[in-house]
PDB file of N, CA and C in Angstrom:
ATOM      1  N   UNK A   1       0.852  -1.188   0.000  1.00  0.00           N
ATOM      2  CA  UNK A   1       0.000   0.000   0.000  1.00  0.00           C
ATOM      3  C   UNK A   1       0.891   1.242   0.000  1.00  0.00           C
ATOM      4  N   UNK A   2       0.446   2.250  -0.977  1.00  0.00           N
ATOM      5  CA  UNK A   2       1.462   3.416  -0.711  1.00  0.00           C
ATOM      6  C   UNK A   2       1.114   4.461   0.254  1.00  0.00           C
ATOM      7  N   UNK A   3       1.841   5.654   0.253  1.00  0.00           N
ATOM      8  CA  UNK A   3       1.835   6.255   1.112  1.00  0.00           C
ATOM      9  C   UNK A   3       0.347   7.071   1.428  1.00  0.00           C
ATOM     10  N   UNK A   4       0.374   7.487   0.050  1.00  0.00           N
ATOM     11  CA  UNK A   4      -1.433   8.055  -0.578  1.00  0.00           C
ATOM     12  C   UNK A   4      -1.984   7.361  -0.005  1.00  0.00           C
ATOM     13  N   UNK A   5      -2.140   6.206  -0.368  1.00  0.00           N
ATOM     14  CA  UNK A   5      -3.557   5.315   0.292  1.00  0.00           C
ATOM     15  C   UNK A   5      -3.506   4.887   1.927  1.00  0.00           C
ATOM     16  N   UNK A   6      -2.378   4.697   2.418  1.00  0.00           N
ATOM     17  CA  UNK A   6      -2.183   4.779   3.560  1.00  0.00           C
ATOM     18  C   UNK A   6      -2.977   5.974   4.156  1.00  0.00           C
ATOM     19  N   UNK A   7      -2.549   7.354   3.448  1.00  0.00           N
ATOM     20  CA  UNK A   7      -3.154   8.705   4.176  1.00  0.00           C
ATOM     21  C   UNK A   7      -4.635   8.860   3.688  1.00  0.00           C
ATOM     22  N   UNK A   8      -5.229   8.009   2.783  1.00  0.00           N
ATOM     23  CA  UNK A   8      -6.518   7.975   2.430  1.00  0.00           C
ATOM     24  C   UNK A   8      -7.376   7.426   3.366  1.00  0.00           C
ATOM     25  N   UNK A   9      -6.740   6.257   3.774  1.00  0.00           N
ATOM     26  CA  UNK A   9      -7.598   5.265   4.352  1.00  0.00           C
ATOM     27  C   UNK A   9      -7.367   5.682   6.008  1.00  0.00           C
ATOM     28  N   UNK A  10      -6.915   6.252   6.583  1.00  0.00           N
ATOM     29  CA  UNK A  10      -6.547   7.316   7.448  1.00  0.00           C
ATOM     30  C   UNK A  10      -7.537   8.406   7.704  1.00  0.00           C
ATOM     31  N   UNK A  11      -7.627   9.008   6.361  1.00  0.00           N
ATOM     32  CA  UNK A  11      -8.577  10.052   6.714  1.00  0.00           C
ATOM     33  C   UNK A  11      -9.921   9.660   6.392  1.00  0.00           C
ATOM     34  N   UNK A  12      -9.977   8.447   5.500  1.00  0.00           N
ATOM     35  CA  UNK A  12     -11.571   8.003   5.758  1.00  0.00           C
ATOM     36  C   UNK A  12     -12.166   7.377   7.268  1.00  0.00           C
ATOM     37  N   UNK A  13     -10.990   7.182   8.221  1.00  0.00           N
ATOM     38  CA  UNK A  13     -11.126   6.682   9.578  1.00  0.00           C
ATOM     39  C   UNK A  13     -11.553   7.465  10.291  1.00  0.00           C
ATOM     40  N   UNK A  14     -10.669   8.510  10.126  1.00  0.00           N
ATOM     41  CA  UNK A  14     -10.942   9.787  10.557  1.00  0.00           C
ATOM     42  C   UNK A  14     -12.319  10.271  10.546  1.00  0.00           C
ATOM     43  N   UNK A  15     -12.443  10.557   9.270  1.00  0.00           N
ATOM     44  CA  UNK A  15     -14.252  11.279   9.536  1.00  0.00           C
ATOM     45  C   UNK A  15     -14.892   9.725   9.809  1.00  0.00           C
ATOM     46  N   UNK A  16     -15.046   8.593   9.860  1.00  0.00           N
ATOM     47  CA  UNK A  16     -15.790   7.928  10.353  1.00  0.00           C
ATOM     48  C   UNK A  16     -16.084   8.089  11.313  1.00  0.00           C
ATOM     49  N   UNK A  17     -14.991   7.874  12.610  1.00  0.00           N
ATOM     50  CA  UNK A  17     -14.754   8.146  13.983  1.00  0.00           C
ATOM     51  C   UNK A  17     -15.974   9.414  14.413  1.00  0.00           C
ATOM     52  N   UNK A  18     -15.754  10.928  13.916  1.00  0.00           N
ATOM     53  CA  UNK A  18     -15.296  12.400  14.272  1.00  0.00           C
ATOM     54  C   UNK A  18     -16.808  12.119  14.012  1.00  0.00           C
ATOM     55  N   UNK A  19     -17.984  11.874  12.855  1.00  0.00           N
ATOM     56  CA  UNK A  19     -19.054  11.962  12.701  1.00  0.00           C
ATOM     57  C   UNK A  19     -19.805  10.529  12.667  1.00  0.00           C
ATOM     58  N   UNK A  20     -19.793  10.435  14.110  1.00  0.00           N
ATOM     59  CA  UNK A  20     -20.499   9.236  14.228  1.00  0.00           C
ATOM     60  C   UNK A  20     -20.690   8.099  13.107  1.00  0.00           C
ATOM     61  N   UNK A  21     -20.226   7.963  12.594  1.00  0.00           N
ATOM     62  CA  UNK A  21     -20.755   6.850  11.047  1.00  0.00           C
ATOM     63  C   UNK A  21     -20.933   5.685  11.779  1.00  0.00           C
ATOM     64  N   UNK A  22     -19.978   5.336  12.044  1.00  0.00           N
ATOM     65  CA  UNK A  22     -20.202   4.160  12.366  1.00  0.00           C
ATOM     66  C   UNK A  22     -21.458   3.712  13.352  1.00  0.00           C
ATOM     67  N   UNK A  23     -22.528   4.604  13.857  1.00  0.00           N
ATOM     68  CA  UNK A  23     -23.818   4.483  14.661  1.00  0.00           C
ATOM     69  C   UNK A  23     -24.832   4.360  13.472  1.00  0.00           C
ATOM     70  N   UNK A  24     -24.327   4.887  12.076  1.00  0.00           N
ATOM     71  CA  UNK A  24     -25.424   5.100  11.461  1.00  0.00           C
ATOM     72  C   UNK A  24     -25.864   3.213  10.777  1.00  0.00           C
ATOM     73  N   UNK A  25     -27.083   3.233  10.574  1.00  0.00           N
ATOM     74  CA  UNK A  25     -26.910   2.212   9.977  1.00  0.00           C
ATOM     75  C   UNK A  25     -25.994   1.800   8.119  1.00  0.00           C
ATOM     76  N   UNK A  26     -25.666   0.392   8.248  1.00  0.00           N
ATOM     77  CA  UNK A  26     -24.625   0.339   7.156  1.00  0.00           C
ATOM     78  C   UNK A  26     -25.285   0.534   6.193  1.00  0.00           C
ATOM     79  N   UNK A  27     -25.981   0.673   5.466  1.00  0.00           N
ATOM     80  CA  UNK A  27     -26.439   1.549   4.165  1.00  0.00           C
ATOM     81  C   UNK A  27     -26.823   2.557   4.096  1.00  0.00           C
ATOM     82  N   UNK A  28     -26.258   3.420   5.142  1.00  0.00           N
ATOM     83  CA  UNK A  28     -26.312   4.950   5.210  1.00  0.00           C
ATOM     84  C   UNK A  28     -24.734   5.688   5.932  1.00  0.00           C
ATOM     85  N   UNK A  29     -23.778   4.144   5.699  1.00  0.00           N
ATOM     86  CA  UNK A  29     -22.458   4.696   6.215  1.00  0.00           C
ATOM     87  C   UNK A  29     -21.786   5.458   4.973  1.00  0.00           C
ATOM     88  N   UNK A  30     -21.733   4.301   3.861  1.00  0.00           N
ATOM     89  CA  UNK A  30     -20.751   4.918   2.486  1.00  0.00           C
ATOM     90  C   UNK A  30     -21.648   6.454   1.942  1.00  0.00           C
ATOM     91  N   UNK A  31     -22.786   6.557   2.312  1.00  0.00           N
ATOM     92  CA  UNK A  31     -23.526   7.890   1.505  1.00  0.00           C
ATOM     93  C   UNK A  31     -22.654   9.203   2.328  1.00  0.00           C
ATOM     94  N   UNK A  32     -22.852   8.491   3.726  1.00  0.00           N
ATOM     95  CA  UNK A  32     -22.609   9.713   5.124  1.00  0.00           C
ATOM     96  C   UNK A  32     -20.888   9.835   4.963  1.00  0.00           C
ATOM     97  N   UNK A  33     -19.983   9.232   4.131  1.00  0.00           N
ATOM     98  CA  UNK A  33     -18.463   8.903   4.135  1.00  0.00           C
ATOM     99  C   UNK A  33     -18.849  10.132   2.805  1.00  0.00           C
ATOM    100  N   UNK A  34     -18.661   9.611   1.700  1.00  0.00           N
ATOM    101  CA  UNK A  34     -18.591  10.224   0.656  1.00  0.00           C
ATOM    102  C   UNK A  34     -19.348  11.716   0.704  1.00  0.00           C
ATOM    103  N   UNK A  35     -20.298  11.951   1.525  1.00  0.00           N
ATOM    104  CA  UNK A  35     -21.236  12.854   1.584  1.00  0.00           C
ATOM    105  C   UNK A  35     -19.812  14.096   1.935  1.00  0.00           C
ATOM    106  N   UNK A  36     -19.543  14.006   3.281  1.00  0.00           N
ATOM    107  CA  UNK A  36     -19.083  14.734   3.986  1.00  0.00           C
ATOM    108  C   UNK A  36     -16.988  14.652   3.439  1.00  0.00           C
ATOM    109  N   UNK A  37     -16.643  13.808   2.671  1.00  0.00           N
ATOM    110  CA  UNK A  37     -15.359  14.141   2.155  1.00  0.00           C
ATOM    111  C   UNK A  37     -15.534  14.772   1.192  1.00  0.00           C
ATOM    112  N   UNK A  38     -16.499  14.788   0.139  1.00  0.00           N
ATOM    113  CA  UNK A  38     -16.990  16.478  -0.869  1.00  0.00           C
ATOM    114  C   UNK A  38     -16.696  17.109  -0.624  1.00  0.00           C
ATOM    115  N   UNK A  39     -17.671  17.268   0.798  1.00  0.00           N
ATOM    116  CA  UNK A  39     -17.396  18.886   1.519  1.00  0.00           C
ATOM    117  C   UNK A  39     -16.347  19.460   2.196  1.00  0.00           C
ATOM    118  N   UNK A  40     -15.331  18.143   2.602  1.00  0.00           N
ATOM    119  CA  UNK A  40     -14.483  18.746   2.516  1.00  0.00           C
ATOM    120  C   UNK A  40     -13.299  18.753   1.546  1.00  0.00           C
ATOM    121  N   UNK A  41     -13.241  17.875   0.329  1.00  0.00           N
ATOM    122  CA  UNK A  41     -12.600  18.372  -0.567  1.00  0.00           C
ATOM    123  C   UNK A  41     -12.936  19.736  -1.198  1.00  0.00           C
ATOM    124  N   UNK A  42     -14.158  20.265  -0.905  1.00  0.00           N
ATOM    125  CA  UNK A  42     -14.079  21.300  -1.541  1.00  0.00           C
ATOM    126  C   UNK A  42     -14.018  22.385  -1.207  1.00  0.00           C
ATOM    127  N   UNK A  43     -13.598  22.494   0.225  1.00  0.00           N
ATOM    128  CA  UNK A  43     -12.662  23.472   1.064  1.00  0.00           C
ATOM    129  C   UNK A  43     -11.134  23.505   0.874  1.00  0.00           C
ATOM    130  N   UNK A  44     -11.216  21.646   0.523  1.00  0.00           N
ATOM    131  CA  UNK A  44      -9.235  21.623   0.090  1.00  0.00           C
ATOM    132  C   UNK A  44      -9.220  22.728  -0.825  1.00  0.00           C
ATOM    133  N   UNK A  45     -10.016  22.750  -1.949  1.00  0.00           N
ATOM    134  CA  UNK A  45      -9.866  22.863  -3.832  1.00  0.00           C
ATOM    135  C   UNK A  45      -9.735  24.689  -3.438  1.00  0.00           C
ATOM    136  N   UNK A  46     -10.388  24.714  -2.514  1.00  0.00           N
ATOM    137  CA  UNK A  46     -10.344  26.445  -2.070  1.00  0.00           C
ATOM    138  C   UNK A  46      -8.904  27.129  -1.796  1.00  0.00           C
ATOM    139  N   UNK A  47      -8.597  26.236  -1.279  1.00  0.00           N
ATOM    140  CA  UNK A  47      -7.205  26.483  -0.633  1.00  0.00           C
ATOM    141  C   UNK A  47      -6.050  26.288  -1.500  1.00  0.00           C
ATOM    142  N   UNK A  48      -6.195  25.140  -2.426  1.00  0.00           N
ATOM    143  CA  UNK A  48      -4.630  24.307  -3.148  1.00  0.00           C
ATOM    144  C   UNK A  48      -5.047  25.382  -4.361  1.00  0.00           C
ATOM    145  N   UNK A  49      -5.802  25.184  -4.910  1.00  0.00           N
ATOM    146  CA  UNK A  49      -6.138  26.008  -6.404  1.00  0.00           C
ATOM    147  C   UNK A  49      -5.012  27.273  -6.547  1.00  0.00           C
ATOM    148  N   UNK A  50      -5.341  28.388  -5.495  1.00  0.00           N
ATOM    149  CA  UNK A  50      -4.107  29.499  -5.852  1.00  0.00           C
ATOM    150  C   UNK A  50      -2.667  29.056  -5.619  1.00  0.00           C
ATOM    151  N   UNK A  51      -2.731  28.293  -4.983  1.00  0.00           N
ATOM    152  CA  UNK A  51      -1.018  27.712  -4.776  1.00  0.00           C
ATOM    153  C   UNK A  51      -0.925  27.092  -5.881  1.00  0.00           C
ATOM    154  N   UNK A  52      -1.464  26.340  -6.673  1.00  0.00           N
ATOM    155  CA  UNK A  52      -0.962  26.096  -8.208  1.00  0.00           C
ATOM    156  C   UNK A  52       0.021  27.359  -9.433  1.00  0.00           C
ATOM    157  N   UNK A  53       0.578  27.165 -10.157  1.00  0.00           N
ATOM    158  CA  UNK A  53       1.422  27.547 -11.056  1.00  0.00           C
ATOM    159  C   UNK A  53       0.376  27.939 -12.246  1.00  0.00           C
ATOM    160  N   UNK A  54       0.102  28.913 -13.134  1.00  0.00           N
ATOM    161  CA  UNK A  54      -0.351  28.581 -14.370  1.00  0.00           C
ATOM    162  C   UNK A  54      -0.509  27.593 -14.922  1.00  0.00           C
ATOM    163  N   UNK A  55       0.304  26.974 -15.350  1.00  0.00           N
ATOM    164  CA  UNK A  55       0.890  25.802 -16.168  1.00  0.00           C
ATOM    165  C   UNK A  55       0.389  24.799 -15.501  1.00  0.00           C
ATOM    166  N   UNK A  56       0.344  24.444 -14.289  1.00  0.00           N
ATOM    167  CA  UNK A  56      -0.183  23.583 -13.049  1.00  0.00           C
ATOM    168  C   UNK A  56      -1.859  23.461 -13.245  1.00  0.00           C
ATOM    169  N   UNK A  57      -2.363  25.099 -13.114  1.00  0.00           N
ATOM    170  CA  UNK A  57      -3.657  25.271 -13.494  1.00  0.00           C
ATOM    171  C   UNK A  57      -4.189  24.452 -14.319  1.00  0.00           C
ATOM    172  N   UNK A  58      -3.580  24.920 -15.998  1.00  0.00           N
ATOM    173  CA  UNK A  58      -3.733  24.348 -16.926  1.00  0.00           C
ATOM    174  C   UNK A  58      -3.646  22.885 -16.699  1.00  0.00           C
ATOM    175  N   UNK A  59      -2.811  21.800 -16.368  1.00  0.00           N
ATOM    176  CA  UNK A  59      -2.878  20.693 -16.052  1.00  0.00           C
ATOM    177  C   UNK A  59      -4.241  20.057 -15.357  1.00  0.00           C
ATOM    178  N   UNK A  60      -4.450  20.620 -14.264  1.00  0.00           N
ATOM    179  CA  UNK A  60      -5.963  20.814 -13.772  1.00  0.00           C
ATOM    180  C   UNK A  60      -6.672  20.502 -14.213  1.00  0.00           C
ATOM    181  N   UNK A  61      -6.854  21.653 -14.899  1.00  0.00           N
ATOM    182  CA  UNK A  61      -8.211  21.783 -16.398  1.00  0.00           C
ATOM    183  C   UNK A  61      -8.356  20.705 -16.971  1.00  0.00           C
ATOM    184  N   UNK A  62      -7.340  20.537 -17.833  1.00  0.00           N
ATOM    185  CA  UNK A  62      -6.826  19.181 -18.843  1.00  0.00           C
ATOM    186  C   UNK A  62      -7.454  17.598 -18.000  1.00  0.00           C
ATOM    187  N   UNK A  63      -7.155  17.292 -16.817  1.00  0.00           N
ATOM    188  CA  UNK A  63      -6.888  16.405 -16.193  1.00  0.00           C
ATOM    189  C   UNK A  63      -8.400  16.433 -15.709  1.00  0.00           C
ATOM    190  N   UNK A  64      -9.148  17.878 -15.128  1.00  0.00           N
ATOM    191  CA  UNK A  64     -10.629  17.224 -15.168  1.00  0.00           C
ATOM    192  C   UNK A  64     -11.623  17.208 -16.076  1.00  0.00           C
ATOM    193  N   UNK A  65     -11.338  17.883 -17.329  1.00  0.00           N
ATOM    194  CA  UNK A  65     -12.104  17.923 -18.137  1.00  0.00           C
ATOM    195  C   UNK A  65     -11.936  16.232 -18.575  1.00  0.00           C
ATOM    196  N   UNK A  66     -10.561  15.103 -18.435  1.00  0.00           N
ATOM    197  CA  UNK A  66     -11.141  13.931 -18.535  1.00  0.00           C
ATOM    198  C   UNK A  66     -12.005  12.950 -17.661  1.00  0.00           C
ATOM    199  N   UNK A  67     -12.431  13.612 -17.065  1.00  0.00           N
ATOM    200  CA  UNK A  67     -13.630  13.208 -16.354  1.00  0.00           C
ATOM    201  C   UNK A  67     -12.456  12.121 -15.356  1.00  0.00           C
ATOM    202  N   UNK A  68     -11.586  12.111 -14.285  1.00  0.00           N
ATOM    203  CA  UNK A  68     -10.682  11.138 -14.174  1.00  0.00           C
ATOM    204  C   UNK A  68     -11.042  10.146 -12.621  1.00  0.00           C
ATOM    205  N   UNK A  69     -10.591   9.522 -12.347  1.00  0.00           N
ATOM    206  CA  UNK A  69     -11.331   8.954 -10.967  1.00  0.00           C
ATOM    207  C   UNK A  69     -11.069   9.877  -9.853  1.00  0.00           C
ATOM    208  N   UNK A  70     -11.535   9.522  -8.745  1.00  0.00           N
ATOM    209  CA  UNK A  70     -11.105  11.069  -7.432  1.00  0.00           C
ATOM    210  C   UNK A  70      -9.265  10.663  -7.090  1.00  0.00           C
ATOM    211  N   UNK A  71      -8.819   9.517  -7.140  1.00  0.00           N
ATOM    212  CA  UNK A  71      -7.433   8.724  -6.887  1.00  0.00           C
ATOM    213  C   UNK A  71      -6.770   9.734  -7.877  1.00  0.00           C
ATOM    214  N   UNK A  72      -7.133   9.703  -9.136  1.00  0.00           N
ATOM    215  CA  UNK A  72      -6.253  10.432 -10.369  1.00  0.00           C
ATOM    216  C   UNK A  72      -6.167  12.907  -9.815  1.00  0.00           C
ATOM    217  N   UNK A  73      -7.272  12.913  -9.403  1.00  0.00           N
ATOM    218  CA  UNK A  73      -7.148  14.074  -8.705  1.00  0.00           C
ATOM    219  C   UNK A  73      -6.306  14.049  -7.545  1.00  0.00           C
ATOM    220  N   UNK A  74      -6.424  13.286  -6.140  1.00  0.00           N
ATOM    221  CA  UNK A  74      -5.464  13.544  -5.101  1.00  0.00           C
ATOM    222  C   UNK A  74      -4.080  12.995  -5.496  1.00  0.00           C
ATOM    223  N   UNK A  75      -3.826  12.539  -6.615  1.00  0.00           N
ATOM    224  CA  UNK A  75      -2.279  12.117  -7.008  1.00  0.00           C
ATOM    225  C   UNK A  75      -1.951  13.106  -7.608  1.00  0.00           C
ATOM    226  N   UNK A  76      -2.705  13.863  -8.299  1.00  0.00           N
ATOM    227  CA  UNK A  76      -2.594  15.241  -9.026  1.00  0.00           C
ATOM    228  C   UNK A  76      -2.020  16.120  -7.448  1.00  0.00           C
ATOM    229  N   UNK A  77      -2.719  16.191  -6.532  1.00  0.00           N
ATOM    230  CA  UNK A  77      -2.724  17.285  -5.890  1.00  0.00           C
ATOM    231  C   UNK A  77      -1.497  17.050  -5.205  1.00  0.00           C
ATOM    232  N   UNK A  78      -1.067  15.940  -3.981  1.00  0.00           N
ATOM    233  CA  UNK A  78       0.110  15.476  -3.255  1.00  0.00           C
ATOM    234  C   UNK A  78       1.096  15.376  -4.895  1.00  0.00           C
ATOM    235  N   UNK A  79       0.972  15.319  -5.749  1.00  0.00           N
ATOM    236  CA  UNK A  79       2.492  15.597  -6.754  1.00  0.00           C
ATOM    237  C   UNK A  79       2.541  17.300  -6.739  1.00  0.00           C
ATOM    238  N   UNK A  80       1.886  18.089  -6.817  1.00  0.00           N
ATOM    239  CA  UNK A  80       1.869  18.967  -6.758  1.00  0.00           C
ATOM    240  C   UNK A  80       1.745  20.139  -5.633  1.00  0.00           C
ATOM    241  N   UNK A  81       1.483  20.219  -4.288  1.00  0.00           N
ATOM    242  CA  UNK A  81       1.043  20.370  -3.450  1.00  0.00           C
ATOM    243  C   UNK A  81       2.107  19.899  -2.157  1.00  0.00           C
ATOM    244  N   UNK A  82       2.926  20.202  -1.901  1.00  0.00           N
ATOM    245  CA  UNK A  82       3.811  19.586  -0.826  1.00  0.00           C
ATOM    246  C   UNK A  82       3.192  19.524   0.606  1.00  0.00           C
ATOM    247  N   UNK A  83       2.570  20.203   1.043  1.00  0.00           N
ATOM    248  CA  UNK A  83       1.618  19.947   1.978  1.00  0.00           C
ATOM    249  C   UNK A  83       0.307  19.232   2.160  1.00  0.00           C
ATOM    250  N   UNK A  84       0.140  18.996   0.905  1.00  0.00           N
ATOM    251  CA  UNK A  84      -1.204  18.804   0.646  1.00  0.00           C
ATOM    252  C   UNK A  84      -2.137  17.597   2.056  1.00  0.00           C
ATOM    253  N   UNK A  85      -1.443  16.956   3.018  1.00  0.00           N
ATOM    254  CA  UNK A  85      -2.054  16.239   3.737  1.00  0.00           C
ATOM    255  C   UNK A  85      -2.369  17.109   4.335  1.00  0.00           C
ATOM    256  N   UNK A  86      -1.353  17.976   4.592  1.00  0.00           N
ATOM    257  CA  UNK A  86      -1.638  19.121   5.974  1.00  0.00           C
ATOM    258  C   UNK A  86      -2.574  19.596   5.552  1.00  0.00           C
ATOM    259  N   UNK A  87      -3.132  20.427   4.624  1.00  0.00           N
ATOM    260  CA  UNK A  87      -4.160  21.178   4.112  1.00  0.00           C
ATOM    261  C   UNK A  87      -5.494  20.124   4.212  1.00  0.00           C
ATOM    262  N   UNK A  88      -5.296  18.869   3.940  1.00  0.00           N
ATOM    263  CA  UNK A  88      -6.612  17.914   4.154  1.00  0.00           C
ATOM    264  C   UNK A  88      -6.915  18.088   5.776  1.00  0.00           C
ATOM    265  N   UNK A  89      -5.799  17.959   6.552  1.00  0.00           N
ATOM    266  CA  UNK A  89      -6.313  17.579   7.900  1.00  0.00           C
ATOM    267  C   UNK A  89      -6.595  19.043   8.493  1.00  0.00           C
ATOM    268  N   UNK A  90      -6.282  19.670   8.231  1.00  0.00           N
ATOM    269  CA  UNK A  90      -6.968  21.083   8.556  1.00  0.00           C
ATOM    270  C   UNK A  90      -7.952  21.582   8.342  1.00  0.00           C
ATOM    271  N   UNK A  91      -8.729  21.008   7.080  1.00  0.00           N
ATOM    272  CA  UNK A  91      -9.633  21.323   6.759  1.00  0.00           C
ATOM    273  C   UNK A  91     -11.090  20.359   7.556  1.00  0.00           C
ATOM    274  N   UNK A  92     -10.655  19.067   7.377  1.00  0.00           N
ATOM    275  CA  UNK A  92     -11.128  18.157   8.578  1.00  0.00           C
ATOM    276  C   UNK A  92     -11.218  18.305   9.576  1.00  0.00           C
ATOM    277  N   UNK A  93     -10.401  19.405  10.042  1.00  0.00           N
ATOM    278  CA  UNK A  93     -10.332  19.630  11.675  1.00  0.00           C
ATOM    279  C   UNK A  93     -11.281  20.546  11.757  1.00  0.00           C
ATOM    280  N   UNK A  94     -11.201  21.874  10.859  1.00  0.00           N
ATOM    281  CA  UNK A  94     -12.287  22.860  10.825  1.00  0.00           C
ATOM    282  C   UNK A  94     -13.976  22.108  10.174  1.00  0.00           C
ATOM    283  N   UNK A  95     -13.967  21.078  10.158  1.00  0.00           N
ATOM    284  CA  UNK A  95     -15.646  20.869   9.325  1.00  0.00           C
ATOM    285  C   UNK A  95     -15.682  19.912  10.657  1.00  0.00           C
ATOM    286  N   UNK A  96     -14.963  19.204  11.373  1.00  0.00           N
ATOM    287  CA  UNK A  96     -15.096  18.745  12.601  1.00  0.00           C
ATOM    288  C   UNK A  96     -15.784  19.857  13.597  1.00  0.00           C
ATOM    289  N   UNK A  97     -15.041  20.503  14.381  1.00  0.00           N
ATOM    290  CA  UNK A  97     -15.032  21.286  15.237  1.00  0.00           C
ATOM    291  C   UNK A  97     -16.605  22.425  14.776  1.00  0.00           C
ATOM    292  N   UNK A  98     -16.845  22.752  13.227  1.00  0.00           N
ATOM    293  CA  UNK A  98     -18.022  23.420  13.250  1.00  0.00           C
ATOM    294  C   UNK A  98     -19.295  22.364  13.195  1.00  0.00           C
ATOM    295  N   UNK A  99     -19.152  21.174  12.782  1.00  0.00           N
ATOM    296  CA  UNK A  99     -19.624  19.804  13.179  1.00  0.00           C
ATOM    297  C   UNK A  99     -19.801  19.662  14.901  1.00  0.00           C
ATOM    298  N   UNK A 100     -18.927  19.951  15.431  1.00  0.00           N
ATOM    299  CA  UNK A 100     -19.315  20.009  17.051  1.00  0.00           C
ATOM    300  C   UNK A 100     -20.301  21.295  17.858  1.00  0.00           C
ATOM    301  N   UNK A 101     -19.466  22.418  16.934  1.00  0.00           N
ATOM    302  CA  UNK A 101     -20.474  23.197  17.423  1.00  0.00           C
ATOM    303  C   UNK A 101     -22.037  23.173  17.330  1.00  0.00           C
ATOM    304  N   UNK A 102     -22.264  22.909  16.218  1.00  0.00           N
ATOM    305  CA  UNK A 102     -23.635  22.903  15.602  1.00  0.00           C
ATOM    306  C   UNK A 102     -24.743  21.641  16.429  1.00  0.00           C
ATOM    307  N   UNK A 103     -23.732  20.599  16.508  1.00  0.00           N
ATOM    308  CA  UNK A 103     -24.545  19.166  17.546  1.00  0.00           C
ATOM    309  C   UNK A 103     -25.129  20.183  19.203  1.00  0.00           C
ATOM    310  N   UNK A 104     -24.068  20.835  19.051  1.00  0.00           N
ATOM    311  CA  UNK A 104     -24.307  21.643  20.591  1.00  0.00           C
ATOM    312  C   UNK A 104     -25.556  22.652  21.012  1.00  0.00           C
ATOM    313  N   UNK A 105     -25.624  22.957  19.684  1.00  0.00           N
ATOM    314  CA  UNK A 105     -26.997  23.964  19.987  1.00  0.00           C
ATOM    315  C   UNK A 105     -28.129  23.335  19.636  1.00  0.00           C
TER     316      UNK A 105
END
């Protein structure tokens, strides 16, 4: 297993744990998994996008206009992106923590 999938399967633990999934019943775990890593990939995409290069950009483009699997995007991003875990788990930490607040009220 490489390092990627190591840190994949990591952070799918992660939000399992952080948002109860695992209480939910199992054909409402993979909806409630995938549901909530969207949202936060698309706090990553907020963040990595200006740290890209032009040329990088362009690659982007190219790479989703082939419609490619989500694996072919985060290999895109950690080749490009030297932080890029850090920026995942930060962003996880912030959809956590406003995830806590919100259970609270």
């Amino acid at each position: 297993m490489t390092t990627q999938n190591k840190i994949k399967d990591e952070l799918n633990k992660n939000i399992f744990e952080t948002f109860g999934i695992d209480e939910m019943p199992e054909d409402k775990q993979e909806e409630a998994i995938v549901s909530i890593g969207e949202i936060i990939f698309q706090s990553v995409l907020l963040r990595v996008l200006p740290m890209l290069k032009d040329e990088e950009l362009e690659q982007y483009q190219k790479l989703i206009e082939a419609n490619p699997e989500p694996d072919a995007v985060l290999d895109f991003f950690f080749e490009k992106i030297p932080n890029f875990m850090q920026v995942i788990a930060e962003e996880a930490e912030k959809m956590r923590k406003e995830y806590e607040k919100e259970s609270k009220q």
